[in-house]
N, C-alpha and C. Protein backbone atom coordinates (compact mmCIF):
# COMPACT_ATOMS: atom_id res chain seq x y z
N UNK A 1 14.42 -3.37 5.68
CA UNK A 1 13.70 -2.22 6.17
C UNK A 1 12.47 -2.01 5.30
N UNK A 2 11.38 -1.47 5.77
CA UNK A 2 9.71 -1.71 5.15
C UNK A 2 10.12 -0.12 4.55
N UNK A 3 9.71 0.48 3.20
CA UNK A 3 9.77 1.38 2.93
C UNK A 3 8.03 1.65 2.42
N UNK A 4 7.91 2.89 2.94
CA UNK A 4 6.30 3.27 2.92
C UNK A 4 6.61 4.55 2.06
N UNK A 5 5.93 4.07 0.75
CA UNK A 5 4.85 5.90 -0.12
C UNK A 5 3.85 5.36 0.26
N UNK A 6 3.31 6.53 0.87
CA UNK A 6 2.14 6.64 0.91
C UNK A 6 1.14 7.87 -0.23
N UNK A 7 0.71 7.58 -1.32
CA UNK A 7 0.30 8.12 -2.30
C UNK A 7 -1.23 8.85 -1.72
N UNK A 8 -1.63 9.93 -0.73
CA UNK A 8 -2.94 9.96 -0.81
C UNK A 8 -3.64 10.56 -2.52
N UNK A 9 -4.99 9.93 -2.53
CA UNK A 9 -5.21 10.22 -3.87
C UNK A 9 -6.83 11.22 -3.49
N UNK A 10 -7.03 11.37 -2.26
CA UNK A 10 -8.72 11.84 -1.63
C UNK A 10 -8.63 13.30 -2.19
N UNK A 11 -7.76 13.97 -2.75
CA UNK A 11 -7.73 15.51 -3.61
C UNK A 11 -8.45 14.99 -4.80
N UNK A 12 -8.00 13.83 -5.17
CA UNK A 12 -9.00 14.06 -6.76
C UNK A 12 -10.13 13.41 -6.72
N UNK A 13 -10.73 12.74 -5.37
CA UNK A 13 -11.67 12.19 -5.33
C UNK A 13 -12.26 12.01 -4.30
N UNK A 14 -13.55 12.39 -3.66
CA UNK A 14 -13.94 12.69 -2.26
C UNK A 14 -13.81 10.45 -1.94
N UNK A 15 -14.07 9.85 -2.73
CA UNK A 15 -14.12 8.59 -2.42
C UNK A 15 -12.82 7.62 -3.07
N UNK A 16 -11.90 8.68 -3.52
CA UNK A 16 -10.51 8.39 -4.12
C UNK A 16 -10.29 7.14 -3.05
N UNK A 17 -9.35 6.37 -2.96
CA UNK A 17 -8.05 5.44 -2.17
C UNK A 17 -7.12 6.12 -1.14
N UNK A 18 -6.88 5.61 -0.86
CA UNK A 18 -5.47 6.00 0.04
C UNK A 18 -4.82 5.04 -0.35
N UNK A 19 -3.46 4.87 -1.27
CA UNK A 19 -2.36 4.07 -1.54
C UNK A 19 -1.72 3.60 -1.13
N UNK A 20 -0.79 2.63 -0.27
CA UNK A 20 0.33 2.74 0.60
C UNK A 20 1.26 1.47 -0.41
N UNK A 21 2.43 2.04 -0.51
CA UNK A 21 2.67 0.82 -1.23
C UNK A 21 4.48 0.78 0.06
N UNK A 22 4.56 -0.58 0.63
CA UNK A 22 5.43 -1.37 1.46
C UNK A 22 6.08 -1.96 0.35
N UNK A 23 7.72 -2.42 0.86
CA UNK A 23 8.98 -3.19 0.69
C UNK A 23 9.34 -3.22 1.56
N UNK A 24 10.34 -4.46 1.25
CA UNK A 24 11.27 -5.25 2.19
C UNK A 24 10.72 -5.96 3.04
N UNK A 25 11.19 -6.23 4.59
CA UNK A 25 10.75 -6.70 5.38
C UNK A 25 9.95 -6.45 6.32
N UNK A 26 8.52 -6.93 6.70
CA UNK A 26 7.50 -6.88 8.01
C UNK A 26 8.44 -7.59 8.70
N UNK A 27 8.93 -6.87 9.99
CA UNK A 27 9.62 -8.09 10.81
C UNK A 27 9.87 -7.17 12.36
N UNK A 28 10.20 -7.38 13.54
CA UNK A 28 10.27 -6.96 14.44
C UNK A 28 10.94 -5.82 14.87
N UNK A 29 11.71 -5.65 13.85
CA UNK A 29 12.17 -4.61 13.53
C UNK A 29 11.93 -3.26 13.16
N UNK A 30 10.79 -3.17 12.19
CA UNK A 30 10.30 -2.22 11.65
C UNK A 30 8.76 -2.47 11.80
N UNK A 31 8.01 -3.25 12.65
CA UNK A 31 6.41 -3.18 12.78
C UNK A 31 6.29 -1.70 13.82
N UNK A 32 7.16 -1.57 14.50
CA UNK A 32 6.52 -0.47 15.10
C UNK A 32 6.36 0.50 14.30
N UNK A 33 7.18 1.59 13.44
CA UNK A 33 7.39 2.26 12.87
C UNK A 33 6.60 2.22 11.72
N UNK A 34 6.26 0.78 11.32
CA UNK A 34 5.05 0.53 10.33
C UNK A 34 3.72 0.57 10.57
N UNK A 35 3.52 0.02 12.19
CA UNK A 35 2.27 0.44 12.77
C UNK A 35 1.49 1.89 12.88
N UNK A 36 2.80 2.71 13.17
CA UNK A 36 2.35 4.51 13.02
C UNK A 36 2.36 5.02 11.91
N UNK A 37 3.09 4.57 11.00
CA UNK A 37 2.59 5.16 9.29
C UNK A 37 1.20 4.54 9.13
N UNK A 38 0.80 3.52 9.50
CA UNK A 38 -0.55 3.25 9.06
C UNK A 38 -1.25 3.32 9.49
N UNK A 39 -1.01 4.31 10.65
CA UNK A 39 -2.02 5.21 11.80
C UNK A 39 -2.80 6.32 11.41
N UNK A 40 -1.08 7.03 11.26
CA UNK A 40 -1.70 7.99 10.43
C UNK A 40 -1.99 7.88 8.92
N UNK A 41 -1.78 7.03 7.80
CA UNK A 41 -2.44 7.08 7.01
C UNK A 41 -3.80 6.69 7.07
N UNK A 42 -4.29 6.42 8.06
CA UNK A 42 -5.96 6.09 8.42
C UNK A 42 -6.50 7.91 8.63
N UNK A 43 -5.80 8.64 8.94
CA UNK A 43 -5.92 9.74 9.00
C UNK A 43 -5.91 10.44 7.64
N UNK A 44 -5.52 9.87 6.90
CA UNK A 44 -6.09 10.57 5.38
C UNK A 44 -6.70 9.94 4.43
N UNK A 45 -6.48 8.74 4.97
CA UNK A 45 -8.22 8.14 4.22
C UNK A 45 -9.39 8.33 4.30
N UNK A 46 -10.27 8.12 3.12
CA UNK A 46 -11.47 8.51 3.08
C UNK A 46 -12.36 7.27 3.47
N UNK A 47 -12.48 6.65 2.98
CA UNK A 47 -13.03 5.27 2.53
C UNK A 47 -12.70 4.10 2.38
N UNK A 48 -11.48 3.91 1.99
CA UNK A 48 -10.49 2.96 1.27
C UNK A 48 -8.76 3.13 1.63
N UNK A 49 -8.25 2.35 2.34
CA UNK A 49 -7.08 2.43 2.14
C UNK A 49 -6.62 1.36 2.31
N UNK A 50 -5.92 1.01 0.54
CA UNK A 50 -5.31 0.15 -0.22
C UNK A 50 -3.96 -0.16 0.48
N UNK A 51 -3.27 -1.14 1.02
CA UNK A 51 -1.55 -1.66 0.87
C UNK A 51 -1.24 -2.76 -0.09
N UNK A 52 0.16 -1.83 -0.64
CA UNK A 52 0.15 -2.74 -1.81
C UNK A 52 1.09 -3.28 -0.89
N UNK A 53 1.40 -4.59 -1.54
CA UNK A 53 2.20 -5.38 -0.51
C UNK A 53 3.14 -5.84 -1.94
N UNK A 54 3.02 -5.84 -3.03
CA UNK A 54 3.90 -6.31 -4.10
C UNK A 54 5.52 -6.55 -4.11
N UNK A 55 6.12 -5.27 -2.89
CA UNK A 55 7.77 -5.61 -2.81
C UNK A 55 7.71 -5.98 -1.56
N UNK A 56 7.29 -6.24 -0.65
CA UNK A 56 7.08 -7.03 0.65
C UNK A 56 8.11 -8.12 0.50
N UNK A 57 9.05 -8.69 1.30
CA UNK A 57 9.77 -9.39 0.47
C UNK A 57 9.83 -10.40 1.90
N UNK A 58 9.02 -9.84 3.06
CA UNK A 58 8.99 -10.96 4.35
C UNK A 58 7.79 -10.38 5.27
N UNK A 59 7.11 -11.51 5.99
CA UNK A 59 6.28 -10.98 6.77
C UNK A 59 6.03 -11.82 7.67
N UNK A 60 6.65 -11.57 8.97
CA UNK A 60 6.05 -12.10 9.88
C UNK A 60 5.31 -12.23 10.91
N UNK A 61 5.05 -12.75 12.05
CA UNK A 61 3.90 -12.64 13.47
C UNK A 61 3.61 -11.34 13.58
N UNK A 62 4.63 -10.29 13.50
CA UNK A 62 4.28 -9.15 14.10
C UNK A 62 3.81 -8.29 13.22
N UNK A 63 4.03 -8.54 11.47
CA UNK A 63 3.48 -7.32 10.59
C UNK A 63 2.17 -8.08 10.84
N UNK A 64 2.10 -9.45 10.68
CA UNK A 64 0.40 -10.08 10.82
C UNK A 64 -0.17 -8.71 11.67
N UNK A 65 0.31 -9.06 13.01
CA UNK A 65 -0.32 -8.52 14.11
C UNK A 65 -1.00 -7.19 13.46
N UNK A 66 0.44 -6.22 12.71
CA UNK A 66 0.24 -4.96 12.86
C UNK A 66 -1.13 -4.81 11.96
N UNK A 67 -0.88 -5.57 11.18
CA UNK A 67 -2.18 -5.70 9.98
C UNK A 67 -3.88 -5.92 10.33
N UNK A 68 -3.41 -6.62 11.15
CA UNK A 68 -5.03 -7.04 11.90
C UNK A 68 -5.01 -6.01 12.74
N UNK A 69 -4.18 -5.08 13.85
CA UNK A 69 -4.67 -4.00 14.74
C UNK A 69 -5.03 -2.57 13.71
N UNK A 70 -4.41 -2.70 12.30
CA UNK A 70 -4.82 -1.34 11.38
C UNK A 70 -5.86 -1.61 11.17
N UNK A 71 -6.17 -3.03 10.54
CA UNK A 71 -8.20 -3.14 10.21
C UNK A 71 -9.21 -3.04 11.48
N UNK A 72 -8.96 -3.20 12.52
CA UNK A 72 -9.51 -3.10 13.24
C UNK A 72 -9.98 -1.85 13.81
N UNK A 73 -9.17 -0.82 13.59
CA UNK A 73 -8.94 0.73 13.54
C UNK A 73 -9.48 1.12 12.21
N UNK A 74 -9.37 0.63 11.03
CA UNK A 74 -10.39 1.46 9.76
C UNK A 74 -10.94 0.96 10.18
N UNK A 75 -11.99 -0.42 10.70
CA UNK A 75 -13.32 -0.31 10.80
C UNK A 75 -13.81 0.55 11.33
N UNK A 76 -12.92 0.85 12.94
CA UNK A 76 -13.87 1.54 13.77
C UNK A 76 -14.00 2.61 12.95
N UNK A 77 -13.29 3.59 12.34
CA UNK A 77 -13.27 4.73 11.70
C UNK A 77 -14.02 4.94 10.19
N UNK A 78 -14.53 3.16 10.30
CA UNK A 78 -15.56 3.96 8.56
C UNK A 78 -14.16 3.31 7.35
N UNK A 79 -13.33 2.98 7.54
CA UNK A 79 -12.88 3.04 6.25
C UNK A 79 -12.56 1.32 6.10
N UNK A 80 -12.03 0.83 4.64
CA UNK A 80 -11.37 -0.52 4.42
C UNK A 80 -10.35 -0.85 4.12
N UNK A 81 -10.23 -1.71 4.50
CA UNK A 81 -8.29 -1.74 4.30
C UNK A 81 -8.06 -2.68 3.63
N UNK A 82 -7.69 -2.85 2.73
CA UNK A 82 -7.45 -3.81 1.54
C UNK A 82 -5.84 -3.86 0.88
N UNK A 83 -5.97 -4.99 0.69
CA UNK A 83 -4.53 -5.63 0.67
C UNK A 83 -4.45 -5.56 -1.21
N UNK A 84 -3.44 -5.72 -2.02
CA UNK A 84 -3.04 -5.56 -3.37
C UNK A 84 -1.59 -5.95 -3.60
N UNK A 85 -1.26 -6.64 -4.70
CA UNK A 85 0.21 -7.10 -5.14
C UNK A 85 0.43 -8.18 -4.10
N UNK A 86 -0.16 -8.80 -3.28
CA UNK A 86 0.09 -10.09 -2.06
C UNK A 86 1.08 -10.50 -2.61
N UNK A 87 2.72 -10.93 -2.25
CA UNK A 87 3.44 -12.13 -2.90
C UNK A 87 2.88 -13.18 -2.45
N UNK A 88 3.50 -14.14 -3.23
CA UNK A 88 3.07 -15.88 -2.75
C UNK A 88 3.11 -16.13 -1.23
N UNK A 89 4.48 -15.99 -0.55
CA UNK A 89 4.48 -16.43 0.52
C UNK A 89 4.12 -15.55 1.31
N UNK A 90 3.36 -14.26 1.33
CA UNK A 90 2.65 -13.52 2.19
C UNK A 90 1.42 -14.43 2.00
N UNK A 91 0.78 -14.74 1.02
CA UNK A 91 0.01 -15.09 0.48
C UNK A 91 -0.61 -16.37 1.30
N UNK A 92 0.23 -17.30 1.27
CA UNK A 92 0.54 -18.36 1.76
C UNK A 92 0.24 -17.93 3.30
N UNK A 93 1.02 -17.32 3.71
CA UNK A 93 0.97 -16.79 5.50
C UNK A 93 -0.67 -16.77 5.96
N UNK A 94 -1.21 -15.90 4.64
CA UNK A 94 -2.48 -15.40 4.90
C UNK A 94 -3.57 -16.33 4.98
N UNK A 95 -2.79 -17.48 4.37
CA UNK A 95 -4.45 -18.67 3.86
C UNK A 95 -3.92 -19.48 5.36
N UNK A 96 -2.59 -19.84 5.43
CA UNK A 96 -2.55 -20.68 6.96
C UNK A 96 -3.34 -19.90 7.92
N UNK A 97 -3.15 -18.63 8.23
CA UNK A 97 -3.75 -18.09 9.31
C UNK A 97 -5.03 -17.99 9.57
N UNK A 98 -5.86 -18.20 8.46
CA UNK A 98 -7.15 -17.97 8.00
C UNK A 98 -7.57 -16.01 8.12
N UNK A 99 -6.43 -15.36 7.94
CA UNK A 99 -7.09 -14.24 7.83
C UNK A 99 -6.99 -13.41 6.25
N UNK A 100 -6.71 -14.35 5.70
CA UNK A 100 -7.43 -13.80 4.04
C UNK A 100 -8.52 -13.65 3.81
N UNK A 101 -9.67 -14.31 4.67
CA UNK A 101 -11.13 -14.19 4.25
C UNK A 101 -11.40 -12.84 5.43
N UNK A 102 -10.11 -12.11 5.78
CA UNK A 102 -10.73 -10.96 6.75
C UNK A 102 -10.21 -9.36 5.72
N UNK A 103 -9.32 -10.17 4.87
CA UNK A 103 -8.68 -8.97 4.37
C UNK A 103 -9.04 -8.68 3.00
N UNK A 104 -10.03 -7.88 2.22
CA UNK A 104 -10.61 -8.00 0.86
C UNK A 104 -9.04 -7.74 0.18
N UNK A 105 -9.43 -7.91 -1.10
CA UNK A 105 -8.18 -7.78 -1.71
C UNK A 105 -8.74 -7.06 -3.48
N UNK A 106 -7.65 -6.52 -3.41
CA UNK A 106 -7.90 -5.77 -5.04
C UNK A 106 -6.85 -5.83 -6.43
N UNK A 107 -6.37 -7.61 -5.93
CA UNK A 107 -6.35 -7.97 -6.94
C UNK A 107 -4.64 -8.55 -7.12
């Protein structure tokens, strides 16, 4: 099961982050439910909203999916969505697919 804090940080900073830090599994199971937390956390971002992906512990076709329909939604809305803590084999997922050069990363 994907467990979402979502840390907003835009109180201490008009250009603060929006945090989201995910575990467990991206999987068909829980993309829907992951898709609307990161709906509305586009709704309290300012500028920036960070997923840490560090306890991510699986990800497949469908978190891809969900991932590419959230950036596509901060763009329209002005903000960036940036990925942080990648494991290897997310990692890995990301360079086969070629959408690492779509997703900035912070590190």
């Amino acid at each position: 099961m994907t467990v979402i804090d979502t840390a907003s940080l835009a109180g201490v900073s008009a250009s603060a982050p929006t945090l989201v830090h995910l575990s467990g599994d991206i999987d068909i199971f829980t993309t829907a439910r992951l898709r609307q937390r990161l709906i509305d956390a586009l709704g309290d971002s300012t500028g920036l909203l960070v997923l840490d992906l560090s306890q991510v512990t699986f990800c497949g076709a469908g978190g891809l999916g969900v991932l590419v329909g959230v950036q596509s939604r901060a763009r329209a809305q002005g903000i960036t969505l940036a990925l942080t803590g990648v494991p290897p084999r997310v990692t890995r997922l990301l360079l086969i697919t070629g959408l690492d050069r779509h997703f900035p990363s912070t590190g």
